[in-house]
Protein backbone atom coordinates (compact mmCIF):
# COMPACT_ATOMS: atom_id res chain seq x y z
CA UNK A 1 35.33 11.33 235.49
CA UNK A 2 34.73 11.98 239.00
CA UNK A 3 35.83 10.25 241.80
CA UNK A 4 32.72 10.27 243.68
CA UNK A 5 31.70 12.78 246.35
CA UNK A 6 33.31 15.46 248.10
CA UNK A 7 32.14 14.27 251.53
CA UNK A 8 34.56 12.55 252.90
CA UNK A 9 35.25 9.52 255.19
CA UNK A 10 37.14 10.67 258.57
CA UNK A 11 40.26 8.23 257.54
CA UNK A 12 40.33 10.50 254.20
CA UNK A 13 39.54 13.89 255.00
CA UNK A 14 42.97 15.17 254.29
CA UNK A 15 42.80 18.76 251.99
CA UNK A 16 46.29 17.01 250.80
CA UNK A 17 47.40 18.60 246.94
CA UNK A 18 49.83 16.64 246.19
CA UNK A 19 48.80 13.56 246.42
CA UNK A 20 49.97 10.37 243.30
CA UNK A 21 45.86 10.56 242.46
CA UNK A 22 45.89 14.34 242.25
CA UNK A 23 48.98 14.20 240.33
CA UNK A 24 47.72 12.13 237.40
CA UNK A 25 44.69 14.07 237.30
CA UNK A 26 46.34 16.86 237.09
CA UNK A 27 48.54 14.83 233.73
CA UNK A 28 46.02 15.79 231.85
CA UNK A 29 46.89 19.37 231.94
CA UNK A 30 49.54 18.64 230.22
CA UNK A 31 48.03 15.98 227.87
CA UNK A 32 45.31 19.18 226.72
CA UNK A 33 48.35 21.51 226.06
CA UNK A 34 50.18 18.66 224.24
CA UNK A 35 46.47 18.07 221.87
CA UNK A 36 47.05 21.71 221.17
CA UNK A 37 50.75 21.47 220.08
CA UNK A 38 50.31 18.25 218.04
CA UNK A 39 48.66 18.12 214.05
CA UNK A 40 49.75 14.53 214.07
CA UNK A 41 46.70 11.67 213.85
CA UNK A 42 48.23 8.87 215.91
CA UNK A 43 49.56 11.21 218.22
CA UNK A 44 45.82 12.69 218.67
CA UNK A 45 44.49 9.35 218.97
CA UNK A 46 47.15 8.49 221.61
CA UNK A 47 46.46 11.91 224.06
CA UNK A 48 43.07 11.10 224.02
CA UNK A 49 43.52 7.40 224.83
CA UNK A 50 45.85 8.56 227.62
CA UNK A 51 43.86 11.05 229.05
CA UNK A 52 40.75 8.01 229.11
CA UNK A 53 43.41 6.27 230.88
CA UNK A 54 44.56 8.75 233.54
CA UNK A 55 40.60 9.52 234.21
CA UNK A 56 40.45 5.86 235.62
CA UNK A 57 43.59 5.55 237.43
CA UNK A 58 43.41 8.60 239.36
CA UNK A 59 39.91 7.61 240.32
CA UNK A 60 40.97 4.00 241.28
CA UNK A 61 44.26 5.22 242.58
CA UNK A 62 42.63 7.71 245.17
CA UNK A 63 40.31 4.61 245.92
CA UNK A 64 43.06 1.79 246.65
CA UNK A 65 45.41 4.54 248.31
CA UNK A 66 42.45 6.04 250.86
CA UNK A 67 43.62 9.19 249.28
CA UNK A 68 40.56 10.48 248.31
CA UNK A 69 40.71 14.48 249.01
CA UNK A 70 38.73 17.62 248.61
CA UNK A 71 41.72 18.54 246.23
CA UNK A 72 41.16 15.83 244.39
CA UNK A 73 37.27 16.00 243.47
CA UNK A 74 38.27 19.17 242.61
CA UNK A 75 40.95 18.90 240.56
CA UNK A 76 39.81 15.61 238.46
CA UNK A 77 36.83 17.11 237.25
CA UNK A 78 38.76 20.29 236.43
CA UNK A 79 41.56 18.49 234.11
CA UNK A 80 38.89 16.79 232.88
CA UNK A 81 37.24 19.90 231.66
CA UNK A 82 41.01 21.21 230.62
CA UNK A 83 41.65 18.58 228.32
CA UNK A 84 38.25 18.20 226.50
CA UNK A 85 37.72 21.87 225.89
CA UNK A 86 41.68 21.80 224.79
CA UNK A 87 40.63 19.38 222.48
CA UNK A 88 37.41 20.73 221.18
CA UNK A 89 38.53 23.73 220.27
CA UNK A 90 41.89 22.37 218.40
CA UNK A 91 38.94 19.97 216.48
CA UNK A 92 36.88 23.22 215.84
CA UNK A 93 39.90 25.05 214.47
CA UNK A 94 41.29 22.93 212.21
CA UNK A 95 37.53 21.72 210.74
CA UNK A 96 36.90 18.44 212.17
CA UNK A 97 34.05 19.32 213.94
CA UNK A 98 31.75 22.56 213.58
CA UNK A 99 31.38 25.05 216.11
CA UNK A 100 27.68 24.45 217.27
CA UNK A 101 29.07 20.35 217.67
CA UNK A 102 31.42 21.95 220.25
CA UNK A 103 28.74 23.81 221.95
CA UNK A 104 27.13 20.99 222.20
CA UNK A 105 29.88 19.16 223.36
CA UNK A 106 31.01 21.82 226.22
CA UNK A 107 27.28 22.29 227.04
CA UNK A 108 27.42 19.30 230.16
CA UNK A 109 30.58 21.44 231.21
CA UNK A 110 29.24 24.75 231.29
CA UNK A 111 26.19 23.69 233.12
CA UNK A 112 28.54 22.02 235.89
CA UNK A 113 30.50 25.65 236.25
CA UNK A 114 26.97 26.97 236.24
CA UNK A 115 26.02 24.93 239.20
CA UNK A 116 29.48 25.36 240.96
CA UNK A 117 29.22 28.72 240.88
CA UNK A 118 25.75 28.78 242.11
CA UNK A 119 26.41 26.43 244.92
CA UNK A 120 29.02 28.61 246.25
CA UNK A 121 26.93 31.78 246.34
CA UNK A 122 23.55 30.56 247.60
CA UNK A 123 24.48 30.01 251.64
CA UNK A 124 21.90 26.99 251.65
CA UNK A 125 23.51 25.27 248.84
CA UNK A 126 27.22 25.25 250.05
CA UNK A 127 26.45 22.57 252.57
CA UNK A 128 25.52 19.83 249.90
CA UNK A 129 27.63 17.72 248.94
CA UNK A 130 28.07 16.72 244.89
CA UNK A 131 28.83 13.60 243.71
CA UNK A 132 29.77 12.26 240.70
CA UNK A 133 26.60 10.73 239.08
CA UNK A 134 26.15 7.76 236.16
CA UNK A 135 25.36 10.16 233.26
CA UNK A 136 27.37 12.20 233.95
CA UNK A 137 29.91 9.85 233.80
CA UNK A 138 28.12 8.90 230.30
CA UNK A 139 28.69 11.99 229.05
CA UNK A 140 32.54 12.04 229.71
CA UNK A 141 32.72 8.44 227.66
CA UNK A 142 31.05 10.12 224.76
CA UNK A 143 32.61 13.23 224.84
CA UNK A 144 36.11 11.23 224.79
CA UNK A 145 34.54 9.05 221.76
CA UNK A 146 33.18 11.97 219.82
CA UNK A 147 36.75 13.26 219.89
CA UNK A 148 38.05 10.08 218.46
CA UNK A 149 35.62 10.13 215.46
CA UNK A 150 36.46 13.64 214.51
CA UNK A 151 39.81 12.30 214.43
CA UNK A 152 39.44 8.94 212.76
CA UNK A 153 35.83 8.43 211.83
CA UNK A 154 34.42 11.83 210.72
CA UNK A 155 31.12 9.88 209.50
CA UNK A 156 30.55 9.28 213.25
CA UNK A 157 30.83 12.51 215.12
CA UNK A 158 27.73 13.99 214.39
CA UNK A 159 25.57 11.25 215.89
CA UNK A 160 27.86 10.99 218.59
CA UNK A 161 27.28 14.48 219.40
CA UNK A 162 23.90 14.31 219.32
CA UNK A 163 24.07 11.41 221.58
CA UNK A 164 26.23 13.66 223.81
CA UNK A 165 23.44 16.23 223.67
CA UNK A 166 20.98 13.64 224.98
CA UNK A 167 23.12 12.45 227.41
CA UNK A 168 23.91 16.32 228.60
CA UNK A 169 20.86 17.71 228.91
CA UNK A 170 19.31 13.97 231.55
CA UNK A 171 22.53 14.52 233.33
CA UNK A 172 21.59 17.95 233.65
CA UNK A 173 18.44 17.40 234.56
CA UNK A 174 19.50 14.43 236.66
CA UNK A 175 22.22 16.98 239.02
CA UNK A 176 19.74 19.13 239.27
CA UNK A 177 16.54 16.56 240.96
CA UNK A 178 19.91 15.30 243.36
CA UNK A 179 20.55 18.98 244.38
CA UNK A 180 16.69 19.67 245.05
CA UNK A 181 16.53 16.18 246.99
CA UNK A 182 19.49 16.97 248.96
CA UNK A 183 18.34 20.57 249.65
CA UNK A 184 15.54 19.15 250.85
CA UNK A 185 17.07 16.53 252.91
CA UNK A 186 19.59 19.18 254.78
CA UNK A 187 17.61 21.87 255.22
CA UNK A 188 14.93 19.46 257.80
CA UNK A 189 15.39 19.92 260.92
């Protein structure tokens, strides 16, 4: 759900907020806080359609516009975060899916605040840049379809979950191999 890396071409270096891309990222704020306030199946179905939606466009937006932006790697992969957890935990509550099928669900996320956090207090770290990877990507999709089963297709959420586990724990493993590379990479002279 990323748009790529946070280095940044000269032409696109701008720390720019408010920016169209950054602004339909940021849609899906509102799209987790409207999950919450809705029971209504269709409705469901639709917010997470939408939010699938605005995960592309801001990505392709930012990419058309030369508006990519440290704001905006930011902020995608935090509404990102916003509305699956938002919609997790409304699943959880009303008994679509169980609890440990959320933790397993979340775990991908968790491990990227993990790492976040860790880059920005080891000094050696902070100079790396991270960058959106293919399963991690995978992981998003079947996040986003695991939600859609415990809305329409209960049957299929609990291989879909453990597909999401799978997918969690190699992108995981996968972020972490890139960091060590990099490390390596930026700390030769």
């Amino acid at each position: 759900m990323s748009r790529g890396a946070t280095s940044f071409t000269p032409a696109s270096r701008g720390s720019t907020l408010w920016t169209l891309p950054n602004a339909v990222s940021m849609s899906r704020v509102g799209l987790a806080a409207a999950f919450l306030a809705t029971t209504e199946t269709n409705s469901r179905v639709a917010l997470v359609a939408a939010a699938s939606f605005t995960d592309v466009l801001d990505g392709w937006l930012a990419r058309r516009r030369n508006s990519v932006s440290r704001w905006g790697a930011l902020l995608d992969p935090i509404a990102d975060r916003a509305f699956v957890l938002a919609a997790a935990a409304t699943l959880v509550a009303s008994g679509r899916i169980a609890p440990l099928e959320c933790v397993v669900l979340l775990f991908r996320d968790v491990m990227t605040v993990i790492g976040f956090i860790t880059a920005r207090i080891i000094r050696w770290l902070r100079p790396i840049a991270f960058r959106a990877r293919p399963l991690g990507k995978s992981v998003t999709v079947l996040q986003l379809a695991a939600l859609l089963a415990a809305i329409l297709r209960p049957a299929a959420v609990t291989p879909l979950v453990a597909a999401v586990g799978v997918t969690s724990v190699a992108a995981t493993v996968d972020y972490t191999m890139l960091l060590w590379r990099e490390r390596d990479r930026t700390l030769k002279p």
